[in-house]
Structure formats: structure tokens, C-alpha cells
Protein backbone atom coordinates (compact mmCIF):
# COMPACT_ATOMS: atom_id res chain seq x y z
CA UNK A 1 -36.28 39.32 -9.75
CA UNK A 2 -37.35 38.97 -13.43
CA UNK A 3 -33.48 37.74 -14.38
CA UNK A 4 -34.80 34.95 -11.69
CA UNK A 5 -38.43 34.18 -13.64
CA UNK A 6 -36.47 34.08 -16.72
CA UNK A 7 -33.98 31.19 -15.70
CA UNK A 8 -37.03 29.43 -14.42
CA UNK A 9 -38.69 29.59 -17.51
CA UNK A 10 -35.79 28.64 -19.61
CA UNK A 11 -35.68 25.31 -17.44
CA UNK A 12 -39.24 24.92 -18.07
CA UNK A 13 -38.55 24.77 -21.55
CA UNK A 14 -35.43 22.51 -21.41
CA UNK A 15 -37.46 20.18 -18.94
CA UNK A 16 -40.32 19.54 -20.97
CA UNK A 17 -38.51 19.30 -24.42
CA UNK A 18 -36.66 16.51 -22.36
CA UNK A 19 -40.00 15.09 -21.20
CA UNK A 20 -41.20 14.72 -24.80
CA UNK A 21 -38.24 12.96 -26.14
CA UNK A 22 -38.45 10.31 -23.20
CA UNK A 23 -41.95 9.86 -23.55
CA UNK A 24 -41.40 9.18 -27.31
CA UNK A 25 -38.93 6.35 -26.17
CA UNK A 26 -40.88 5.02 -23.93
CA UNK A 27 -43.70 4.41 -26.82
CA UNK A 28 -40.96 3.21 -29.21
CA UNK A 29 -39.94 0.45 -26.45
CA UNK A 30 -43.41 -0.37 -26.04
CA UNK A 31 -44.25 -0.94 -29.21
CA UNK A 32 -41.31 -3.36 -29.92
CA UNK A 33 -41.78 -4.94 -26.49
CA UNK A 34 -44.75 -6.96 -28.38
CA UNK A 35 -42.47 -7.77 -31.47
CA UNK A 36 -39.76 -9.10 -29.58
CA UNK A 37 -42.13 -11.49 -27.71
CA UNK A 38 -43.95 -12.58 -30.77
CA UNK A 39 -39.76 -13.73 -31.90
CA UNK A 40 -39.66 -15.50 -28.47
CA UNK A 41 -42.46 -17.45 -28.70
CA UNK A 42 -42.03 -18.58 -32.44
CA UNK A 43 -38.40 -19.86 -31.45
CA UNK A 44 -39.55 -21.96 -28.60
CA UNK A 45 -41.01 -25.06 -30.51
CA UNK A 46 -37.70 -25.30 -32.53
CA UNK A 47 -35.39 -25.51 -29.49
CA UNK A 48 -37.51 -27.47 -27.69
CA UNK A 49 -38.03 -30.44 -30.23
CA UNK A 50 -34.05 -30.14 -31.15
CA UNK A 51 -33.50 -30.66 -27.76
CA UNK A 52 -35.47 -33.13 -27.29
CA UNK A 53 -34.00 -34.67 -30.45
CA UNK A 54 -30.26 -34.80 -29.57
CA UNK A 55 -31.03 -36.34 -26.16
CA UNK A 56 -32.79 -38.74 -27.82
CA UNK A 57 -29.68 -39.56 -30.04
CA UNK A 58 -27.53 -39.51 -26.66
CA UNK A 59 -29.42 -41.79 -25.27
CA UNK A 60 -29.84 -44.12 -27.62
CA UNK A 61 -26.69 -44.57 -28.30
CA UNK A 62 -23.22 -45.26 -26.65
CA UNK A 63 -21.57 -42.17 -28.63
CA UNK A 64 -19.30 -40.20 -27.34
CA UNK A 65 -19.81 -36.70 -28.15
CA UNK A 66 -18.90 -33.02 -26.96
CA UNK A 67 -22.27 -32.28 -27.06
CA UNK A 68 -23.45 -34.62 -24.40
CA UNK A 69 -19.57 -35.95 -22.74
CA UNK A 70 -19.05 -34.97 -19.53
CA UNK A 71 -15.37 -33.88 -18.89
CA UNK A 72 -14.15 -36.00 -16.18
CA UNK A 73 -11.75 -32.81 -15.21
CA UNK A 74 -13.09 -29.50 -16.62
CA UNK A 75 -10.28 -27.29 -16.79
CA UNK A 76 -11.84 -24.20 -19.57
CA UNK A 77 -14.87 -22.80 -19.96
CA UNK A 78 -16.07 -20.34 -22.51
CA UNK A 79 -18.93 -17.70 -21.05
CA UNK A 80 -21.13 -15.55 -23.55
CA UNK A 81 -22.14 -12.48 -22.31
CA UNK A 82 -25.36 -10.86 -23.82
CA UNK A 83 -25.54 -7.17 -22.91
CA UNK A 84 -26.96 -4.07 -24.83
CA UNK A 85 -25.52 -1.89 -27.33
CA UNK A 86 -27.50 1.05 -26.40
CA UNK A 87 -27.89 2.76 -22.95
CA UNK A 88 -30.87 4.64 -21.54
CA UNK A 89 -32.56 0.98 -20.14
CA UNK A 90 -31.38 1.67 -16.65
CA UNK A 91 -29.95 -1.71 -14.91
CA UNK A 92 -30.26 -4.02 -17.69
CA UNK A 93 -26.56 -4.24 -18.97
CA UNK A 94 -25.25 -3.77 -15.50
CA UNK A 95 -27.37 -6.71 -14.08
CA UNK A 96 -26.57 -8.82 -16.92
CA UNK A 97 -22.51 -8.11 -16.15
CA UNK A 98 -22.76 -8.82 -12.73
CA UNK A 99 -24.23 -12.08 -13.28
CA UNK A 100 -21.42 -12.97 -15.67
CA UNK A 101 -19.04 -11.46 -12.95
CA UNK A 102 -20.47 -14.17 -10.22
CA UNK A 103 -20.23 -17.06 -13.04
CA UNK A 104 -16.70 -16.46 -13.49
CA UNK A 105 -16.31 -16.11 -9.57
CA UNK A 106 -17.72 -19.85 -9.64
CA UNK A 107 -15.89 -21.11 -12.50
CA UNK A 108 -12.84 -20.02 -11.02
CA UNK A 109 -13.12 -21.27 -7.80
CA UNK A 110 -13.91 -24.52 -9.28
CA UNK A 111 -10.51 -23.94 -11.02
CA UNK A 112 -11.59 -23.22 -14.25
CA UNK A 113 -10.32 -20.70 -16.58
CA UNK A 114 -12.81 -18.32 -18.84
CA UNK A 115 -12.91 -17.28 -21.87
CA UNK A 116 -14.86 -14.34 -22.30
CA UNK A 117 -17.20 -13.72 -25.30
CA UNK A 118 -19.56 -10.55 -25.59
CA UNK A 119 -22.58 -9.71 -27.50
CA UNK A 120 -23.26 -5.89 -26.87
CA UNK A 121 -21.38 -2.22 -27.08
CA UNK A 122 -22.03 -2.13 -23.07
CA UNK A 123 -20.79 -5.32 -22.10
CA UNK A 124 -17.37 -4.68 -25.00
CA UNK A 125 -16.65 -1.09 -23.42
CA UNK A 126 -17.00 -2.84 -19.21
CA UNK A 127 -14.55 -5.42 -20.05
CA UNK A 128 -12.05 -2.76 -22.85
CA UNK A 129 -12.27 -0.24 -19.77
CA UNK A 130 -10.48 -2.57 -17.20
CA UNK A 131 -8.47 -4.07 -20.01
CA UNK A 132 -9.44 -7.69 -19.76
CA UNK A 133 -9.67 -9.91 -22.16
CA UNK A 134 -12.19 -10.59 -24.67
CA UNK A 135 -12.11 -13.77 -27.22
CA UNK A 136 -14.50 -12.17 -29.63
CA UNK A 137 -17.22 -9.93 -29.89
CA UNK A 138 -20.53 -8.75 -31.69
CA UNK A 139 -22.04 -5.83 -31.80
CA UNK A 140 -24.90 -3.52 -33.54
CA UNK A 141 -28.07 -6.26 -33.03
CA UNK A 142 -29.03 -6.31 -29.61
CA UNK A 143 -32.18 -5.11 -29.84
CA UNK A 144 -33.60 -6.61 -33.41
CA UNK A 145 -31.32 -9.99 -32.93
CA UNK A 146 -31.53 -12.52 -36.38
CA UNK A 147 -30.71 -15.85 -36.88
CA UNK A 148 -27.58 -14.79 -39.35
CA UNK A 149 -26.30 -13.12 -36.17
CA UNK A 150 -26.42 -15.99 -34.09
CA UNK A 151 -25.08 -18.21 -36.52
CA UNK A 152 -21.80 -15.71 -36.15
CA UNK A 153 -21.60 -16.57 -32.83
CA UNK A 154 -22.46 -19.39 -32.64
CA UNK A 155 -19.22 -20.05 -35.05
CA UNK A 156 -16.23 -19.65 -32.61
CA UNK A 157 -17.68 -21.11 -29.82
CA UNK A 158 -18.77 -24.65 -31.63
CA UNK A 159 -14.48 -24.70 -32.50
CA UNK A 160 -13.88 -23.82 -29.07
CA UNK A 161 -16.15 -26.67 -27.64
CA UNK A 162 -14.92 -29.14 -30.37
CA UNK A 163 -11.16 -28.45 -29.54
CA UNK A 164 -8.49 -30.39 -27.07
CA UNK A 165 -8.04 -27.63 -23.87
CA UNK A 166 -4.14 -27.65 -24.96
CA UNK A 167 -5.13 -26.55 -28.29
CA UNK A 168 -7.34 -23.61 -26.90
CA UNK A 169 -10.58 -25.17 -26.95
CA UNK A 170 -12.66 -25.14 -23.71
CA UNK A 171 -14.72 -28.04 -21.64
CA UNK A 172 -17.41 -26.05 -21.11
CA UNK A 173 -19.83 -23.37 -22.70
CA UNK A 174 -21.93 -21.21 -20.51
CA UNK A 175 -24.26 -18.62 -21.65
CA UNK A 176 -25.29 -15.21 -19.63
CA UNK A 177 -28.24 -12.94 -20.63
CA UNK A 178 -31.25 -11.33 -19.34
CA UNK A 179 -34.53 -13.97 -19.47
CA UNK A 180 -37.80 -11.98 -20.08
CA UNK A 181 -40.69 -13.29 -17.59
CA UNK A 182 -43.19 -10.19 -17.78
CA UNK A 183 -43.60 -6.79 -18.78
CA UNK A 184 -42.05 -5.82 -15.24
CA UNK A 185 -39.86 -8.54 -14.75
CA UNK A 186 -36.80 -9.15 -16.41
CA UNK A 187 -34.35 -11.65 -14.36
CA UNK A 188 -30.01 -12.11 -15.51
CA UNK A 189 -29.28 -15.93 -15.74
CA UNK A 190 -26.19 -17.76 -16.70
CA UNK A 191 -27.40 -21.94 -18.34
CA UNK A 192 -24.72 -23.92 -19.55
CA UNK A 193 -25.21 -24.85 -23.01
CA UNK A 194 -22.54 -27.88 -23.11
CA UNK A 195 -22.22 -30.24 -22.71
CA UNK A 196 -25.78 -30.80 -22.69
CA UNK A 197 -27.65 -31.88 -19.05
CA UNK A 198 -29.24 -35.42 -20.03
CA UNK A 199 -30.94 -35.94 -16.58
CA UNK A 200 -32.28 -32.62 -16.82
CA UNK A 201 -33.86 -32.78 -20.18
CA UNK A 202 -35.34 -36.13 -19.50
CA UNK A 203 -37.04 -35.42 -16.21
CA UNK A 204 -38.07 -32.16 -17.72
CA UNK A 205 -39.91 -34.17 -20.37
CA UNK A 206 -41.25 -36.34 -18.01
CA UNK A 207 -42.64 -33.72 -15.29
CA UNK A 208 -44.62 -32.48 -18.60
CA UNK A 209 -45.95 -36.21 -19.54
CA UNK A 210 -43.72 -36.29 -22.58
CA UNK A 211 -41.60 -39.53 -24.29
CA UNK A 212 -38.67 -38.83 -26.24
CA UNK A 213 -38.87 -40.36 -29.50
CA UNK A 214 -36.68 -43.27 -30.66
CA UNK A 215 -34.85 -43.06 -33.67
CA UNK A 216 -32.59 -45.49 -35.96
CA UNK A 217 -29.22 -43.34 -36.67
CA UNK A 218 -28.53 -43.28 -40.65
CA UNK A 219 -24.84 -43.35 -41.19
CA UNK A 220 -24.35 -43.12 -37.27
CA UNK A 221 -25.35 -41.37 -34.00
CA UNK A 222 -22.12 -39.88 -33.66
CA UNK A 223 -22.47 -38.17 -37.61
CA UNK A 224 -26.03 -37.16 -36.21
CA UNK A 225 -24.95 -35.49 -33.49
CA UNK A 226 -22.14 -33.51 -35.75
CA UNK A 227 -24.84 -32.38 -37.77
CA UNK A 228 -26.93 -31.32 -34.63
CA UNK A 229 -24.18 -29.64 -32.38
CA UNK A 230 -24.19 -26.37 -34.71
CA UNK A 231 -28.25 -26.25 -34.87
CA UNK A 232 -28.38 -27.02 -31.37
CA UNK A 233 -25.66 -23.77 -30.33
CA UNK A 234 -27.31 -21.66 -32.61
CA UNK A 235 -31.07 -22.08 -31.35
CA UNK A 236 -29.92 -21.85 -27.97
CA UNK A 237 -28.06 -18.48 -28.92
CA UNK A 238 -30.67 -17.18 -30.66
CA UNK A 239 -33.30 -17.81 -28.95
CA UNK A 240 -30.96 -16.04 -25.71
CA UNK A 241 -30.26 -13.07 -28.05
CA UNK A 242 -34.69 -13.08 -28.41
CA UNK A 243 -35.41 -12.71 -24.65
CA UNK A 244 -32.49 -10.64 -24.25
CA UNK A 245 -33.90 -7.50 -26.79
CA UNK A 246 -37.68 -8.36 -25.28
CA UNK A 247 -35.85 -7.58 -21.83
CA UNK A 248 -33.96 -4.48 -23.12
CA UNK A 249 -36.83 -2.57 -24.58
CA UNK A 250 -39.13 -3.66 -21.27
CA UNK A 251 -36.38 -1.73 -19.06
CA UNK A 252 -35.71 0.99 -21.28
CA UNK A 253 -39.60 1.46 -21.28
CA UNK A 254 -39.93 1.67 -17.76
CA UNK A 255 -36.80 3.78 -17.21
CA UNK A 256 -38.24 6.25 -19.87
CA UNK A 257 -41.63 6.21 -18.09
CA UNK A 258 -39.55 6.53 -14.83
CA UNK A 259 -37.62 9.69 -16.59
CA UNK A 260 -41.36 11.07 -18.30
CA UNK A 261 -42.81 11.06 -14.45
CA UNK A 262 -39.54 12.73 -12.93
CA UNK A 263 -39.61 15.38 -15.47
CA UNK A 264 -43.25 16.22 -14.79
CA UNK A 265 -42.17 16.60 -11.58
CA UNK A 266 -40.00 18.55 -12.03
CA UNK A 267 -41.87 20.96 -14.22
CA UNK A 268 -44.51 21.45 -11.61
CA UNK A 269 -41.96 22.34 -8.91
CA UNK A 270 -40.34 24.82 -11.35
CA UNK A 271 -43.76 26.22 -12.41
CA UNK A 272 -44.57 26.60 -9.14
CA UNK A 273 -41.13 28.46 -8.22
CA UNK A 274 -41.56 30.48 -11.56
CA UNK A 275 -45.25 31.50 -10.53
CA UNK A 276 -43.46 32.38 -6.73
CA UNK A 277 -41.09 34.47 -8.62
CA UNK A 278 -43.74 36.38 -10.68
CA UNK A 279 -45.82 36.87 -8.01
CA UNK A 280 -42.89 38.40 -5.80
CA UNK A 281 -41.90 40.87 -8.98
CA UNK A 282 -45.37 42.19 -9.49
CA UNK A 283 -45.74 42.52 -5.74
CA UNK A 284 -42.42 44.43 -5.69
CA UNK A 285 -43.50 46.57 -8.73
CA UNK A 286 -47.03 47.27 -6.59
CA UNK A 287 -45.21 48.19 -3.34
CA UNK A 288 -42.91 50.64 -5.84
CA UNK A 289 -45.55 52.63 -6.99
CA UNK A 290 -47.58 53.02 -4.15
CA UNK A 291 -44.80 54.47 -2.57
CA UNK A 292 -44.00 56.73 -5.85
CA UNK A 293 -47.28 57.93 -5.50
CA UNK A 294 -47.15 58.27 -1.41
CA UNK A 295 -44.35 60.46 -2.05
CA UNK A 296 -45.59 62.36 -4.51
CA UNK A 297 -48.50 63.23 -2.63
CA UNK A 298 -46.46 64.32 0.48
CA UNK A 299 -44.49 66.82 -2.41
CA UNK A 300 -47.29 68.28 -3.61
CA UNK A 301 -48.79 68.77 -0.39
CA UNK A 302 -45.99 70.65 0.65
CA UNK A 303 -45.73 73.03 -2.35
CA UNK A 304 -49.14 73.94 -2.19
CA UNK A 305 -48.07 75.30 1.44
């Protein structure tokens, strides 16, 4: 019986030096929870008015431009996949990879190919465990993202999107990461990036009352538009890479909290086994020496005969 109160405390112990460390975690994700959206909301203003910017040079102007040209027969598409390098943030990477899963599902049935690009240890070991192919890769940022490393990024896939398809550039550039809406909610998207959605940007801008500004092009739209393209890839990815670490540190928080409760839990139940246990041993122990003492009685009441 006491080997039995002993394991129970020993998991006590374990239990609650576990509960400590994941309540620790949970106040570290809080804490940068607010950081992250403070990045979010600074980046906005710049990728909106760039946006707003290069449709105004598209449509402006007759030039043609990968950053605005339809393909008339898309044949590649590049996908970036933002996942975390860290674990411990319960369905965040997972989500995220199943939405890129169901974007490639699409693309191919619209019989596109995909190349794959990955931001994140999680989404880099899904894709090196099944032995698929991976274009490039970035990792060690996910959750405190800068704008050097979406510049790196951003790199390949601009050379990809300005390339001919037989040369191994692609028609297409889609983007997949986890949008942060609230504190609880956290939802996996896929946006294409290019070729940039005209007819969505301008009735965007006019559900909101807004007029895209005119501009005269100085040497010409299409050398505006080369200077743009990189900016434009680069906000985008960045500000993706933003929401994605606000999202990551809002699951890991509530999967810590999740792990805090479950281990209080856990410690009552075992405190209340241990305390079972204890209260079995001393009632053993009691029942012992009554009956030592019942029998000595009954001995030296029969010597004294």
C-alpha cells in the first residue's frame, strides 16, 4: 500500500512540474499575441495603397504585364505554404497543410501543375516525410517574421512568375497561411497573389467609397509596374508571414491553457487517489494493531490462568 501512495505522489510531482511549464507558455504566447497584431496592423496601410497603386497603373494603361495578364491557358502554378517551425500550437500547422492539400487538389483538377514552396520546419518535415517535392524553403522565423525574410521569398517566386512555363516559370502564384480574425479564431486560406484580380480590387474600393488615383507613367507603365511587382510580392508575403505568427502564438496559447486545465485535472484525480491510498494504509495499520493488541490480551489472559 505505501509502494502505491508513493507512485501517486511521484506523478503528482511530474504532473504539476508539467503544469508550470505549460502555463509559462501559455503567458509567453499571450504576451506576443499583442506584438504580432500591433505588426499586422502597421503593414496594412502599405499593402493596401500599393495595391491600390498598381491597379491603378493596370488600368490606366494598355500594358501587358505578369502582374496583372491573365494567362489565356494556365498550365503552372507556384503555391507558398506558411506553416510553423515549432510544435506545441495544436492544429495550426496541420490546418494550414490541409488547406494547401485541397488547393493543389483544385489546381490539379484544373490541370495545373504545382510547385511547392514552404515557409516552416512543420510544413518542410510533412512534405520530406512522403518525399515530395519542394522548390525551396525557409525556415527559423515563423513566429517573429521580418521584412528581410520576406524579401527571401519573395525572390524565387517573382523569377518563377516572370518566366516562360517551358523555362520553369509558373502562370500562377498562390499563397496558403493561417489569417488571424480574433483571439479565438484563427481561419487557413489560400489568395492568389498573381496575377493580380483587377475586378476585385476595384469593386473592393468602391464597396468602401474609394477612387483609385490617376497617375501619368514616367518612363512607362510597363517600367512602373517592374518596379512594383517585387514591392507588391513582398508586402503581400509579409504581411501573410504577420497574421500567420499572430495565429501561431493564439493556438499555442489556447492549447497550453487547454494542457494547464488538463493537468489540474489531473492532479486533483491523483490527489484524490493518493489521499484514497493513505487513508486505506493508515486504516490497515489501525486494523493491525487492534488486532496485535486483541491478541495479546487473549495471551495474557490465558497465562494468568
Amino acid at each position: 500500500m505505501g509502494a502505491q501512495l508513493r507512485v501517486y505522489k511521484r506523478r503528482i510531482q511530474a504532473v504539476t512540474a508539467t503544469k508550470k511549464i505549460t502555463k509559462a507558455m501559455e503567458m509567453i504566447a499571450a504576451s506576443r499575441i499583442v506584438k504580432a497584431q500591433r505588426k499586422v496592423a502597421a503593414s496594412m496601410p502599405y499593402a493596401t495603397e500599393l495595391t491600390r497603386a498598381v491597379t491603378a497603373v493596370a488600368t490606366g494603361s494598355d500594358a501587358k504585364h505578369p502582374l496583372t495578364t491573365e494567362v489565356e491557358v494556365p498550365t503552372r502554378a507556384a503555391v507558398l505554404l506558411v506553416t510553423s517551425d515549432r510544435g506545441l500550437a495544436g492544429g495550426y500547422s496541420s490546418n494550414a497543410i490541409k488547406a494547401a492539400e485541397r488547393l493543389r487538389e483544385r489546381l490539379a483538377e484544373e490541370g495545373k501543375e504545382v510547385d511547392t514552396y514552404i515557409v516552416g520546419r512543420k510544413g518542410v518535415a510533412y512534405y520530406g516525410f512522403r518525399e515530395r517535392k519542394v522548390e525551396d524553403s525557409w525556415t527559423g522565423f515563423t513566429d517573429n517574421p521580418a521584412y528581410a525574410d520576406a524579401k527571401r521569398i519573395a525572390a524565387p517566386l517573382i523569377e518563377a512568375i516572370q518566366k516562360d512555363t517551358a523555362e520553369g516559370g509558373v502562370d500562377e502564384l498562390h499563397i496558403v497561411f493561417t489569417e488571424f480574425v480574433s483571439m479565438m479564431t484563427q481561419n487557413a486560406v489560400d489568395n492568389r497573389m498573381l496575377p493580380l484580380s483587377l475586378d476585385e480590387v476595384a469593386e473592393e474600393s468602391t464597396r468602401k467609397g474609394e477612387i483609385l488615383p490617376l497617375f501619368d507613367f514616367e518612363p512607362s507603365a510597363e517600367d512602373v509596374l517592374d518596379a512594383l511587382l517585387p514591392r507588391y510580392v513582398e508586402s503581400r508575403i509579409y504581411n501573410a508571414l504577420l497574421q500567420a505568427a499572430a495565429s501561431e502564438h493564439a493556438a499555442r496559447r489556447r492549447a497550453m491553457k487547454s494542457a494547464t486545465d488538463n493537468a489540474g485535472d489531473l492532479i486533483k484525480s491523483l490527489s484524490r487517489l493518493a489521499n484514497a491510498a493513505r487513508q486505506a494504509e493508515i486504516t490497515q495499520e489501525i486494523s493491525e494493531i487492534v488486532g496485535g493488541a486483541s491478541a495479546l490480551a487473549d495471551a495474557t489472559a490465558g497465562s494468568d490462568k
